[in-house]
Protein backbone atom coordinates (compact mmCIF):
# COMPACT_ATOMS: atom_id res chain seq x y z
CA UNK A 1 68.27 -1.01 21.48
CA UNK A 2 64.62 -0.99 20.00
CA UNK A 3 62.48 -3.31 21.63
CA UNK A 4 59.93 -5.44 20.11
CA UNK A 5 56.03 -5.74 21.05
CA UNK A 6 55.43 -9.69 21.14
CA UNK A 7 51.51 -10.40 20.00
CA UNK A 8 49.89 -13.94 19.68
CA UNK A 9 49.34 -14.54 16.35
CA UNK A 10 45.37 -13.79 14.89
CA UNK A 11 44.01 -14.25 11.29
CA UNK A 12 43.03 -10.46 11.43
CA UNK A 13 46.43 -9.41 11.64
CA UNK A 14 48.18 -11.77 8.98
CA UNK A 15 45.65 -11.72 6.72
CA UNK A 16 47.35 -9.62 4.04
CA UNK A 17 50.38 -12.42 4.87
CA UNK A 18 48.56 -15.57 4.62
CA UNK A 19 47.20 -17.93 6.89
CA UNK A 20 47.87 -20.10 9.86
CA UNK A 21 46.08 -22.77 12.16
CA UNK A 22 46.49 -24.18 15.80
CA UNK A 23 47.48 -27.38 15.29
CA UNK A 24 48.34 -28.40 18.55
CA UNK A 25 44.71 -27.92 19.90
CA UNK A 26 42.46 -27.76 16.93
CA UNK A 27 39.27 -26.06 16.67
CA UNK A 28 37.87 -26.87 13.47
CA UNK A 29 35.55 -29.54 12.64
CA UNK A 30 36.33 -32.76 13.99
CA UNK A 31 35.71 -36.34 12.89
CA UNK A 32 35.35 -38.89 15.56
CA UNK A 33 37.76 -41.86 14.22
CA UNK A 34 36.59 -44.57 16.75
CA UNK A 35 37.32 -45.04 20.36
CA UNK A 36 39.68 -42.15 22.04
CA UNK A 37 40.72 -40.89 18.07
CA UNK A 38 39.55 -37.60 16.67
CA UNK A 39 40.34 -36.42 12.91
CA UNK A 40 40.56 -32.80 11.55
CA UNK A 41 40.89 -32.82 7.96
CA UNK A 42 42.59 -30.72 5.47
CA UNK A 43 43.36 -28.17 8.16
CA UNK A 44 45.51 -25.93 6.04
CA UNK A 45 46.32 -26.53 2.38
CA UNK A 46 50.02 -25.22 0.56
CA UNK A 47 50.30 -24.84 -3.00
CA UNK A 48 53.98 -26.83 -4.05
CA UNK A 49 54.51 -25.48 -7.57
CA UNK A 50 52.69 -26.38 -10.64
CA UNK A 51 51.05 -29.16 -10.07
CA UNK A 52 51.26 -30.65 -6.31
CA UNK A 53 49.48 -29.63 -2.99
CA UNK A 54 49.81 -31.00 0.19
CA UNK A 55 47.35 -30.68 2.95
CA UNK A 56 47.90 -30.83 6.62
CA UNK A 57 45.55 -33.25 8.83
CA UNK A 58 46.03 -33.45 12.56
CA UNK A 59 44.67 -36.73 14.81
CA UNK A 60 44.52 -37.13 18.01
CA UNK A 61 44.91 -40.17 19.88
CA UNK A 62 44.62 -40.41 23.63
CA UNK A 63 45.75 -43.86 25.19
CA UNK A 64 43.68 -46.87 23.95
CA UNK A 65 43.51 -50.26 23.87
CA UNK A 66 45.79 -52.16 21.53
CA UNK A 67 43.68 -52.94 19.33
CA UNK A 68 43.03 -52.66 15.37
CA UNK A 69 39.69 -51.67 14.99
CA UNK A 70 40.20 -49.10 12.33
CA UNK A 71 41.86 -49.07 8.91
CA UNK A 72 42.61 -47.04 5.83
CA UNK A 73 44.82 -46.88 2.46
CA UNK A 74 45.06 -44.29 0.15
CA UNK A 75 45.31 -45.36 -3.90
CA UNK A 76 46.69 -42.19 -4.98
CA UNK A 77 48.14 -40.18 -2.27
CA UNK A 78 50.83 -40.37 0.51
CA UNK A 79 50.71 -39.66 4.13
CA UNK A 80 53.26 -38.74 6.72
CA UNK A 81 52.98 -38.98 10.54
CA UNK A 82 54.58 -37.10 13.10
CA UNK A 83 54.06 -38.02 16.67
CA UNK A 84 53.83 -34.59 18.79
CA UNK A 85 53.66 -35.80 22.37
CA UNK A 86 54.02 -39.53 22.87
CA UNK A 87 54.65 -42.92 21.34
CA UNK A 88 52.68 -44.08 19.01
CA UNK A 89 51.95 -47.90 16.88
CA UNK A 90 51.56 -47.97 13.06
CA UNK A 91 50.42 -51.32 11.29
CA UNK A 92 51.54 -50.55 8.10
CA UNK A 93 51.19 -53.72 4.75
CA UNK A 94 52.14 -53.76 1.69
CA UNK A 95 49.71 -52.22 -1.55
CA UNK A 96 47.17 -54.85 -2.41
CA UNK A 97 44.54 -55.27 -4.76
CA UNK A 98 40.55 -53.72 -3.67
CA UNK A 99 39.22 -56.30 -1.47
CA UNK A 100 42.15 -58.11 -0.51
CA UNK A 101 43.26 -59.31 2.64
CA UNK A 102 46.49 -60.28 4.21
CA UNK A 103 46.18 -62.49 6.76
CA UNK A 104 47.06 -61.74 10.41
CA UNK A 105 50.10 -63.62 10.86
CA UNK A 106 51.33 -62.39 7.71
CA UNK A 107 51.87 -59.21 10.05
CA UNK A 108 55.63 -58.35 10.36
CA UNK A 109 56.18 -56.48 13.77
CA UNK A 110 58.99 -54.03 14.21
CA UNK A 111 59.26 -52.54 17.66
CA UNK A 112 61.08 -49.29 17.51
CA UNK A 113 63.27 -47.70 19.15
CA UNK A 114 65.89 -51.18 19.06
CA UNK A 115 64.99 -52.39 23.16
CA UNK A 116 62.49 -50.28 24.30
């Protein structure tokens, strides 16, 4: 049986591959969000075909106040979350015009999981 030398992974070494990043503990530069909430943007990009991209942020939240003191929408883009390490609460509204407001208890609130 041939056995295999494990190595941690380095760009030096993969970079006739391609690339990687840590995105579990990210090094690159970071954007303070507000209280407890750090952004890195754009960490790594992937080419989808023709004529999409998608680019991979990572944010990271430690425990805060409930509290909405931040917001943000995106006119042309999408965005998908994935919680790593904990639960997490999303306010997410419907599209609305630049400059509108929905009022407060317009807010629809979903707990999830059912019970919990």
């Amino acid at each position: 049986m041939k056995e295999l030398k494990i190595n941690e992974l380095n760009l030096r070494d993969l970079k006739s591959l391609g690339s990687f990043e840590n995105m579990v503990s990210p090094d690159s530069e970071k954007i303070k969000a507000g209280e407890n909430v750090n952004f890195y943007r754009d960490m790594i990009s992937m080419n989808l075909g023709t004529s999409s991209s998608v680019s991979f942020s990572v944010c990271t939240v430690a425990e805060r106040k409930p509290l909405i003191d931040l917001v943000e929408y995106h006119s042309f883009t999408e965005e998908t979350l994935m919680p790593i390490n904990g639960d997490i609460a999303i306010l997410l509204l419907p599209a609305t015009p630049p400059g509108s407001v929905i009022p407060f208890n317009k807010f629809k609130y979903i707990e999830y999981p059912q019970g919990r």
